[in-house]
Structure formats: C-alpha cells, structure tokens
PDB file of N, CA and C in Angstrom:
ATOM      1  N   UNK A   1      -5.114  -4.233  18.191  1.00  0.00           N
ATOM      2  CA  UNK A   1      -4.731  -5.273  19.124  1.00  0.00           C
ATOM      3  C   UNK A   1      -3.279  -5.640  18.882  1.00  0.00           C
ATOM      4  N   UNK A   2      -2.457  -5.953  19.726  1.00  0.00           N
ATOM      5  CA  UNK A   2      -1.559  -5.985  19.558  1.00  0.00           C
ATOM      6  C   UNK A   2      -0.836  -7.618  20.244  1.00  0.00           C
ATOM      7  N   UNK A   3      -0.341  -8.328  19.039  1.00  0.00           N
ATOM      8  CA  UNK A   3       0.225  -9.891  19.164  1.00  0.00           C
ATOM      9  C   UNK A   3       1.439  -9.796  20.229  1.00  0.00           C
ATOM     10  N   UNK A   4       2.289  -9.422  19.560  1.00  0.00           N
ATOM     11  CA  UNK A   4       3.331  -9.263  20.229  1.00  0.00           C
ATOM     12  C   UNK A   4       4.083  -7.831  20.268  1.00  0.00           C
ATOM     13  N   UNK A   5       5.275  -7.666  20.836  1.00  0.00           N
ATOM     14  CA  UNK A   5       5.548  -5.827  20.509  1.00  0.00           C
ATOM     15  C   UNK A   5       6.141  -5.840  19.098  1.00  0.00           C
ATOM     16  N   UNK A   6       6.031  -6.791  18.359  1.00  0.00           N
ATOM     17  CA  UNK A   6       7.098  -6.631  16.944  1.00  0.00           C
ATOM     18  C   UNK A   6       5.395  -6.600  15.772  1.00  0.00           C
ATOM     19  N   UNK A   7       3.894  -6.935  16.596  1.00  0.00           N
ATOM     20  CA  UNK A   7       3.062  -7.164  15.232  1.00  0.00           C
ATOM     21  C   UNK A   7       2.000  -6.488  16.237  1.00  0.00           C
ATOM     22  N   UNK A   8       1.113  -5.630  15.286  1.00  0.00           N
ATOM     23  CA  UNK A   8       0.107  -5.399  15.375  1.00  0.00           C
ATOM     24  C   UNK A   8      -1.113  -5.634  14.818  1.00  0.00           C
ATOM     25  N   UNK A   9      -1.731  -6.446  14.913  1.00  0.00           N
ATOM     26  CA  UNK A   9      -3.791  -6.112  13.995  1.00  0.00           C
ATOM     27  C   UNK A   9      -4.015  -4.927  14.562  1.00  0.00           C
ATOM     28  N   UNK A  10      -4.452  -4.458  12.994  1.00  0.00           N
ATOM     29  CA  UNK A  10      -5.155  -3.128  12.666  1.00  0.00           C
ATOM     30  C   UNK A  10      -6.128  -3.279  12.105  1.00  0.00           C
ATOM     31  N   UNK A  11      -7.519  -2.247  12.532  1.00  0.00           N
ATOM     32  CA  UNK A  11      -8.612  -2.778  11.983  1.00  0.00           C
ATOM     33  C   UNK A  11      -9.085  -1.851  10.117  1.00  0.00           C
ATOM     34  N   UNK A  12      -7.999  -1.813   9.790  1.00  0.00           N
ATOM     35  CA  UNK A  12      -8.243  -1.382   8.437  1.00  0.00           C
ATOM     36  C   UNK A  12      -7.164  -1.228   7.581  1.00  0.00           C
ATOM     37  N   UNK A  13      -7.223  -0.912   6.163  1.00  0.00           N
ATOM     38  CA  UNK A  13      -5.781  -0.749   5.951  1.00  0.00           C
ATOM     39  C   UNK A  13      -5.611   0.567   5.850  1.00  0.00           C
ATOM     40  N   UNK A  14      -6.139   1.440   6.046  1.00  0.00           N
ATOM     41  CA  UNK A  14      -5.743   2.737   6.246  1.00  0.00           C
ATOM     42  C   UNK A  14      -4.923   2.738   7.744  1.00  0.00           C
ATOM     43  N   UNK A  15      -5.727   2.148   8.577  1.00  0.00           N
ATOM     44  CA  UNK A  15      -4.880   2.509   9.950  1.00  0.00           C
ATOM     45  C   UNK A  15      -3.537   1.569   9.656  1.00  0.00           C
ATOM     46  N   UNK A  16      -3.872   0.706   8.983  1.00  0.00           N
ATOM     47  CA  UNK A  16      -2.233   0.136   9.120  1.00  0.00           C
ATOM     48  C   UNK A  16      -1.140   0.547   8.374  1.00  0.00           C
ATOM     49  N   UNK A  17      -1.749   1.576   6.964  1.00  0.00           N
ATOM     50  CA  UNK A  17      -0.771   2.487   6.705  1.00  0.00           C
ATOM     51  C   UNK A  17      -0.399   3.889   7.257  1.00  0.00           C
ATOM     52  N   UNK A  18      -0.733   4.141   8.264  1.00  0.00           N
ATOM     53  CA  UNK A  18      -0.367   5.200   8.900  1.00  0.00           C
ATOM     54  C   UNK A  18       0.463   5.452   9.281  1.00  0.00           C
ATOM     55  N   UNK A  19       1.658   6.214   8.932  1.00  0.00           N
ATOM     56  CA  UNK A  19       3.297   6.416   9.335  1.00  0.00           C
ATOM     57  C   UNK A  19       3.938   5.310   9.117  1.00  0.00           C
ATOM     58  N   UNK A  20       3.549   4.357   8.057  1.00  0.00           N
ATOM     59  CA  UNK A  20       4.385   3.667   7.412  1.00  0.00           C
ATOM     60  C   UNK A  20       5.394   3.971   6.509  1.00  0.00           C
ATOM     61  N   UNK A  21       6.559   3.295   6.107  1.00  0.00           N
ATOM     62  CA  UNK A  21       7.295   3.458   5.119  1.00  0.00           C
ATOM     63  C   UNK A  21       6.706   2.712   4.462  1.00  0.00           C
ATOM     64  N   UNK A  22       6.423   1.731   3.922  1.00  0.00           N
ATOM     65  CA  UNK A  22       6.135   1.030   2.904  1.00  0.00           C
ATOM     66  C   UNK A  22       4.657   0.075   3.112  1.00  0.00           C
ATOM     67  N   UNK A  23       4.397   0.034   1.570  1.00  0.00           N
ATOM     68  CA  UNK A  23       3.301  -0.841   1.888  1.00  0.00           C
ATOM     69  C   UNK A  23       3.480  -1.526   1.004  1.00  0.00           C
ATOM     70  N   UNK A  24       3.216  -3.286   1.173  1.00  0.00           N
ATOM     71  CA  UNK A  24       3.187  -4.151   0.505  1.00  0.00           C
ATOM     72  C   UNK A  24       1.589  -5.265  -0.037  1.00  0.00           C
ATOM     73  N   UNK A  25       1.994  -5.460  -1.190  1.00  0.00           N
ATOM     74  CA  UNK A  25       0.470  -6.288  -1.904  1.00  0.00           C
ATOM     75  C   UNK A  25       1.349  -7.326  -1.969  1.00  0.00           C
ATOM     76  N   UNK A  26       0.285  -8.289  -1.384  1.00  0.00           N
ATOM     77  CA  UNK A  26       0.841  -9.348  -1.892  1.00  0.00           C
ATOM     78  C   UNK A  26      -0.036 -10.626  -2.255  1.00  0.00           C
ATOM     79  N   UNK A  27      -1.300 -10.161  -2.207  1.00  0.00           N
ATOM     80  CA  UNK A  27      -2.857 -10.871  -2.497  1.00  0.00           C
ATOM     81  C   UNK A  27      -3.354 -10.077  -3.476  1.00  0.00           C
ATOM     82  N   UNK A  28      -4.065 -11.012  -4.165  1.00  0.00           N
ATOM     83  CA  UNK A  28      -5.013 -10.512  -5.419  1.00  0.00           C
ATOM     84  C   UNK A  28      -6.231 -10.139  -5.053  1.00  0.00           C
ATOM     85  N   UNK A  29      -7.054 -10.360  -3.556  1.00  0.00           N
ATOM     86  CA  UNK A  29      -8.248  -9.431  -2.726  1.00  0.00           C
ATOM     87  C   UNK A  29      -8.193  -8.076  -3.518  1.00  0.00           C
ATOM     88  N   UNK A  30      -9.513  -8.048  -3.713  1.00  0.00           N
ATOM     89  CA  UNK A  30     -10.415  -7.556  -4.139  1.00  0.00           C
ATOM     90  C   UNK A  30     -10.111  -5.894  -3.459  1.00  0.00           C
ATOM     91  N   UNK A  31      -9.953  -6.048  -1.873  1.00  0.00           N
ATOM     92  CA  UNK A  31     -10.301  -5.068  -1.162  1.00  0.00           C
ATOM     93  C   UNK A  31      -9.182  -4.179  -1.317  1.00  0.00           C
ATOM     94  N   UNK A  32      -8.419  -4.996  -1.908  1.00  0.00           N
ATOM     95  CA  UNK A  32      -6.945  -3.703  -1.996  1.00  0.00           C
ATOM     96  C   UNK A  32      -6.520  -3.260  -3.152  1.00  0.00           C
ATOM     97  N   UNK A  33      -7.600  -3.454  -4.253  1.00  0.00           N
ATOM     98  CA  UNK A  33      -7.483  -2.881  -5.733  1.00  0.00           C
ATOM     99  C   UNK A  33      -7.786  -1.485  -5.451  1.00  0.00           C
ATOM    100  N   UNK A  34      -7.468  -0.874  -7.168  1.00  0.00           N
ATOM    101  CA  UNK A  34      -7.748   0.592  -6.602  1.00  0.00           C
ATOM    102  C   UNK A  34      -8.629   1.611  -6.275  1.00  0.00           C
ATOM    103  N   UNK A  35      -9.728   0.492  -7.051  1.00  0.00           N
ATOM    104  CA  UNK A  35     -11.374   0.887  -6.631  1.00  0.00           C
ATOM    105  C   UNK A  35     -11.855   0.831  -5.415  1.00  0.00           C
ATOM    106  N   UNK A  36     -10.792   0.349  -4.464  1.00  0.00           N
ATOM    107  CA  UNK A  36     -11.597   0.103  -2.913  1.00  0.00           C
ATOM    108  C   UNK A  36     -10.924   0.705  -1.922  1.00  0.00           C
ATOM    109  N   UNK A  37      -9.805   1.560  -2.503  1.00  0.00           N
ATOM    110  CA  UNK A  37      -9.321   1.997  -1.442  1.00  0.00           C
ATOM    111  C   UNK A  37      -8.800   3.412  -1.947  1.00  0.00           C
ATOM    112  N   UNK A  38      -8.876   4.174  -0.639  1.00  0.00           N
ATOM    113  CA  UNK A  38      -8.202   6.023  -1.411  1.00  0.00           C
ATOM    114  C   UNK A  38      -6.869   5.939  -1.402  1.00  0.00           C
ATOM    115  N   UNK A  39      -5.760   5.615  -1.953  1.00  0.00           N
ATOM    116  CA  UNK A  39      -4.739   5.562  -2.173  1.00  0.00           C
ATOM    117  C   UNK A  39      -4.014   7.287  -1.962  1.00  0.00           C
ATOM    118  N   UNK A  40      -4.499   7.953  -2.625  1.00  0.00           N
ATOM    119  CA  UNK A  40      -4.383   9.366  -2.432  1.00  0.00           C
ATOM    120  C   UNK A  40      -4.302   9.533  -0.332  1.00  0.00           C
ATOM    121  N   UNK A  41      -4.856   9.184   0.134  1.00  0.00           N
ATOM    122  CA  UNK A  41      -5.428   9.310   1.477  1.00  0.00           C
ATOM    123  C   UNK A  41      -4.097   8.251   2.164  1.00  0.00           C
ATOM    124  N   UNK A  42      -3.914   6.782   1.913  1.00  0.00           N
ATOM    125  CA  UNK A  42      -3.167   6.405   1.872  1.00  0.00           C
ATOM    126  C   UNK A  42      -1.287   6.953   1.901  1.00  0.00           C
ATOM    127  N   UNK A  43      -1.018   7.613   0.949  1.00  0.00           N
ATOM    128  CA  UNK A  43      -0.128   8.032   0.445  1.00  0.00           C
ATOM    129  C   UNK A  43       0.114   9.100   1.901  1.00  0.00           C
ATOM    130  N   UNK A  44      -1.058   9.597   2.074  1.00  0.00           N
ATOM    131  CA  UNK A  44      -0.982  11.576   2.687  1.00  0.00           C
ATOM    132  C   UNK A  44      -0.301  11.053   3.927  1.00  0.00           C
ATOM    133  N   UNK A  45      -0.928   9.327   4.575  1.00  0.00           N
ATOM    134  CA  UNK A  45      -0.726   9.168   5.686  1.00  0.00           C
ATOM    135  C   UNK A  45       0.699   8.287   6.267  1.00  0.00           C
ATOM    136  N   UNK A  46       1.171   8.170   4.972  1.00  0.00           N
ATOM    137  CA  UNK A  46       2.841   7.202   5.304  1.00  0.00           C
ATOM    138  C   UNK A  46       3.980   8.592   5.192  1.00  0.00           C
ATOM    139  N   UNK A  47       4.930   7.375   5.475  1.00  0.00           N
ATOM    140  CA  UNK A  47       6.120   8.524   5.726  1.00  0.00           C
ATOM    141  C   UNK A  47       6.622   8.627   4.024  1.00  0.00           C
ATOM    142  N   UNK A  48       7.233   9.449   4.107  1.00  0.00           N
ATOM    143  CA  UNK A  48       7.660   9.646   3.231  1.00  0.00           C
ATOM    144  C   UNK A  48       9.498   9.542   3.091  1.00  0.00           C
ATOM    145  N   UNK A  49      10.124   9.480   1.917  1.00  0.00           N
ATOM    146  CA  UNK A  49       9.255   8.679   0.432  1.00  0.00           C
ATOM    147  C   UNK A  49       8.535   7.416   0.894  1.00  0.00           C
ATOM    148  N   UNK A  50       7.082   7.636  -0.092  1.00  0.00           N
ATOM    149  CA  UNK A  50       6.315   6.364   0.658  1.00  0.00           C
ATOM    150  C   UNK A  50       6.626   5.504  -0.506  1.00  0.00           C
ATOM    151  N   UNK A  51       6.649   4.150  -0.452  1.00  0.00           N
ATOM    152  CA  UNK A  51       6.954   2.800  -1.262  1.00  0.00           C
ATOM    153  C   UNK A  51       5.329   1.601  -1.475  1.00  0.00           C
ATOM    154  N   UNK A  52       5.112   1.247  -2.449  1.00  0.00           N
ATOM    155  CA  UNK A  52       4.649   0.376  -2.420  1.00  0.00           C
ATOM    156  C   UNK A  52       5.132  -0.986  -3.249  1.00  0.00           C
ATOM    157  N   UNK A  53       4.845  -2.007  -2.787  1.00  0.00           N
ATOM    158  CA  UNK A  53       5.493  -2.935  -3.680  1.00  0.00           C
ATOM    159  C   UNK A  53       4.497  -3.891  -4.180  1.00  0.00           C
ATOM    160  N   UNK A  54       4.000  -3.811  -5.147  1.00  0.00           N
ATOM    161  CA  UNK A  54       2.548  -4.700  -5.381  1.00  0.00           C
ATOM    162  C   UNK A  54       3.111  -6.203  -6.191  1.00  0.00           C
ATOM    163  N   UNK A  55       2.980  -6.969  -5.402  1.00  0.00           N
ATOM    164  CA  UNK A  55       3.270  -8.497  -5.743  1.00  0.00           C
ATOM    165  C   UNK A  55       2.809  -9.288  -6.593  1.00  0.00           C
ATOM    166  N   UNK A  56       1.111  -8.590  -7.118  1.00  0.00           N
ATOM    167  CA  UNK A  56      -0.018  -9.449  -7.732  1.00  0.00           C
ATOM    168  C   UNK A  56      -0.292  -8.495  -8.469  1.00  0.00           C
ATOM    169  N   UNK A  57       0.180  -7.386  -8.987  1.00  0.00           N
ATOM    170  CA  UNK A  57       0.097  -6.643 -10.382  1.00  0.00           C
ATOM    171  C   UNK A  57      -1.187  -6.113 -10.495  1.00  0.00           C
ATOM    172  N   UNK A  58      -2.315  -5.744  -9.394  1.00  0.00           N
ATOM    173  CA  UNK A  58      -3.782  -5.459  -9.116  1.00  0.00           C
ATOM    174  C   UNK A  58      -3.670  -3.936  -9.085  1.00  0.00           C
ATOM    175  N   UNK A  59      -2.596  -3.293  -8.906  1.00  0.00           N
ATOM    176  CA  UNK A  59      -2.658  -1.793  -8.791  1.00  0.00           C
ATOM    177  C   UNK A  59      -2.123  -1.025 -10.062  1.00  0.00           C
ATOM    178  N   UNK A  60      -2.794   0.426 -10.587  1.00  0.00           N
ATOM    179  CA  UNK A  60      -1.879   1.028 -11.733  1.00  0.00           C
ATOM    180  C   UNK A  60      -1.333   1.796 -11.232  1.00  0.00           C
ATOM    181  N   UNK A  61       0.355   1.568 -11.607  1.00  0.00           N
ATOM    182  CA  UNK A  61       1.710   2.020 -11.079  1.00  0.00           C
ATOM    183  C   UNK A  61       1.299   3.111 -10.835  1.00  0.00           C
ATOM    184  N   UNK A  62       1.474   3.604 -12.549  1.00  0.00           N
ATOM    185  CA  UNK A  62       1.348   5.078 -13.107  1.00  0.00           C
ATOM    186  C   UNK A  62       0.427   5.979 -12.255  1.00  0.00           C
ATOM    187  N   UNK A  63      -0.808   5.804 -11.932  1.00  0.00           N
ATOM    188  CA  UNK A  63      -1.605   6.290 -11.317  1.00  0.00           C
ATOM    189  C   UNK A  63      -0.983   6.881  -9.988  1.00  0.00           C
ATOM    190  N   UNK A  64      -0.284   5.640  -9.168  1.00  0.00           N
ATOM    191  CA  UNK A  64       0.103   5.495  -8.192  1.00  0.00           C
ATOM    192  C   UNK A  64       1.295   6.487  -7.672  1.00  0.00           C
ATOM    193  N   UNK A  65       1.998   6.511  -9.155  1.00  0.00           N
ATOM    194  CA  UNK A  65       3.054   7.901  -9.380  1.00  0.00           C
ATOM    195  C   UNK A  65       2.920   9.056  -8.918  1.00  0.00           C
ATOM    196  N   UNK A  66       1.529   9.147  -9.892  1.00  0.00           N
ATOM    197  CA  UNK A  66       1.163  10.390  -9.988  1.00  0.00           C
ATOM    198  C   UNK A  66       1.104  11.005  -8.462  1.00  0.00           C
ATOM    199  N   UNK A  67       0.765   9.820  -7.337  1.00  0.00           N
ATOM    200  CA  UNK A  67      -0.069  10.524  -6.106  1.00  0.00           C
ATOM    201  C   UNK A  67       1.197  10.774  -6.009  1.00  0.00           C
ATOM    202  N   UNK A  68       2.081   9.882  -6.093  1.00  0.00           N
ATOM    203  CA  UNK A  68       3.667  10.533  -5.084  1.00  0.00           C
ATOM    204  C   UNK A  68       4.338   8.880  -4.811  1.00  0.00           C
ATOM    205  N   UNK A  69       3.452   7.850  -4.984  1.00  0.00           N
ATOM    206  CA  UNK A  69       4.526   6.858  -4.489  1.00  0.00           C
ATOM    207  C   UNK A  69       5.573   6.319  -4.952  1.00  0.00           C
ATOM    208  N   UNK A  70       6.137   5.508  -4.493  1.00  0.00           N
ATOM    209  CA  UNK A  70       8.128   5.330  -5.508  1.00  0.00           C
ATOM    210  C   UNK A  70       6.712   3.452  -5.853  1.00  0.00           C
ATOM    211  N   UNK A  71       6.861   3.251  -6.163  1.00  0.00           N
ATOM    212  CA  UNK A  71       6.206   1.609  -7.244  1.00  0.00           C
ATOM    213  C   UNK A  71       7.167   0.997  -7.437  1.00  0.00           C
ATOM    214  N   UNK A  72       6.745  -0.102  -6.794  1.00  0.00           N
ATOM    215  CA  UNK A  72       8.158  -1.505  -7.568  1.00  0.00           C
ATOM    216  C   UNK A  72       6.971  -2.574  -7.694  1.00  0.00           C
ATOM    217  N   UNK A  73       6.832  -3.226  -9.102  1.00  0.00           N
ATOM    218  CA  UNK A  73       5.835  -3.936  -9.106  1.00  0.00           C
ATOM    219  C   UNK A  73       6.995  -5.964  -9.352  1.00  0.00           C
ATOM    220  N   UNK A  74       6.348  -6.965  -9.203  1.00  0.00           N
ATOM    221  CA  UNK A  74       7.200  -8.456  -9.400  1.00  0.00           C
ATOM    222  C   UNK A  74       6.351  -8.959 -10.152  1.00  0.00           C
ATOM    223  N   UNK A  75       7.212  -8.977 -11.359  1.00  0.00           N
ATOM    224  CA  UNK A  75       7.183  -9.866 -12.833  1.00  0.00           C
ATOM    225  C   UNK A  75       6.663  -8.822 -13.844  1.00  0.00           C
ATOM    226  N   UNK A  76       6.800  -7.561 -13.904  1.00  0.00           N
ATOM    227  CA  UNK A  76       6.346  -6.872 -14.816  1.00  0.00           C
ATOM    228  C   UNK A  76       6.629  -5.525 -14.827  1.00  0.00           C
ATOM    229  N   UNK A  77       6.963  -4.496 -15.644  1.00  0.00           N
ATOM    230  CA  UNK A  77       7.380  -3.131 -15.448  1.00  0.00           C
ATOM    231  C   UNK A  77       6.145  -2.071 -16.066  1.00  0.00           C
ATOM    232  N   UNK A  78       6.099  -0.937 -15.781  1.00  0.00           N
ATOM    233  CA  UNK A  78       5.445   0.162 -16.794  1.00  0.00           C
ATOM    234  C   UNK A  78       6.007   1.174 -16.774  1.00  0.00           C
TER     235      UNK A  78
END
C-alpha cells in the first residue's frame, strides 16, 4: 500500500528489503533478531553493497559479514 509516493507499507520485511540499499534496526522486536528472519535471503535480495545499520545491538555483525553485508552497529563495535 502505498502512503504517499515518498513511503510505502510492505507486508513483510523481506518485501521491504527488496532492492534496497540499506537496511536499518532500530527496535529491539523480537521479529527482526536473527532467529526470525533469513538474513542470507535478505542480503540475496538488496542492492548491493548491501548495508545494515542495527541501532539496538539484536543482530551478530560477524555472522552478518560473513553473508556479505558492510555492518555499522551504535554504541558498540566487533
């Protein structure tokens, strides 16, 4: 559905990372840890270099590396 032409609702977060550059955390929800979502799958479907920037420190970077993403995490490094 679409708010205005600058925002869209998407009914998942896979569809809303789709040909994204970046994806941002910025809630500690449950649903966007790394147990709940394929990040791998995620990754396949943004542009590349894909970015994430996790705000609430709920994701492992390293892991996150590994798939391919560039990681910038706020208030903490690995």
């Amino acid at each position: 559905a679409e708010v205005d032409k600058h925002i869209e609702v998407c009914g998942s977060a896979y569809e809303a990372c789709a040909g994204a550059d970046a994806l941002v955390i910025c809630t500690e929800w449950d649903e966007f840890k790394m147990e709940h979502l394929d990040y791998k799958r995620i990754f396949e479907s943004m542009h590349k270099p894909a970015f994430i920037f996790d705000g609430r420190l709920i994701l492992d970077g390293p892991k996150l590396q590994e798939i391919g993403f560039r990681v910038e995490t706020i208030g903490k490094s690995f």
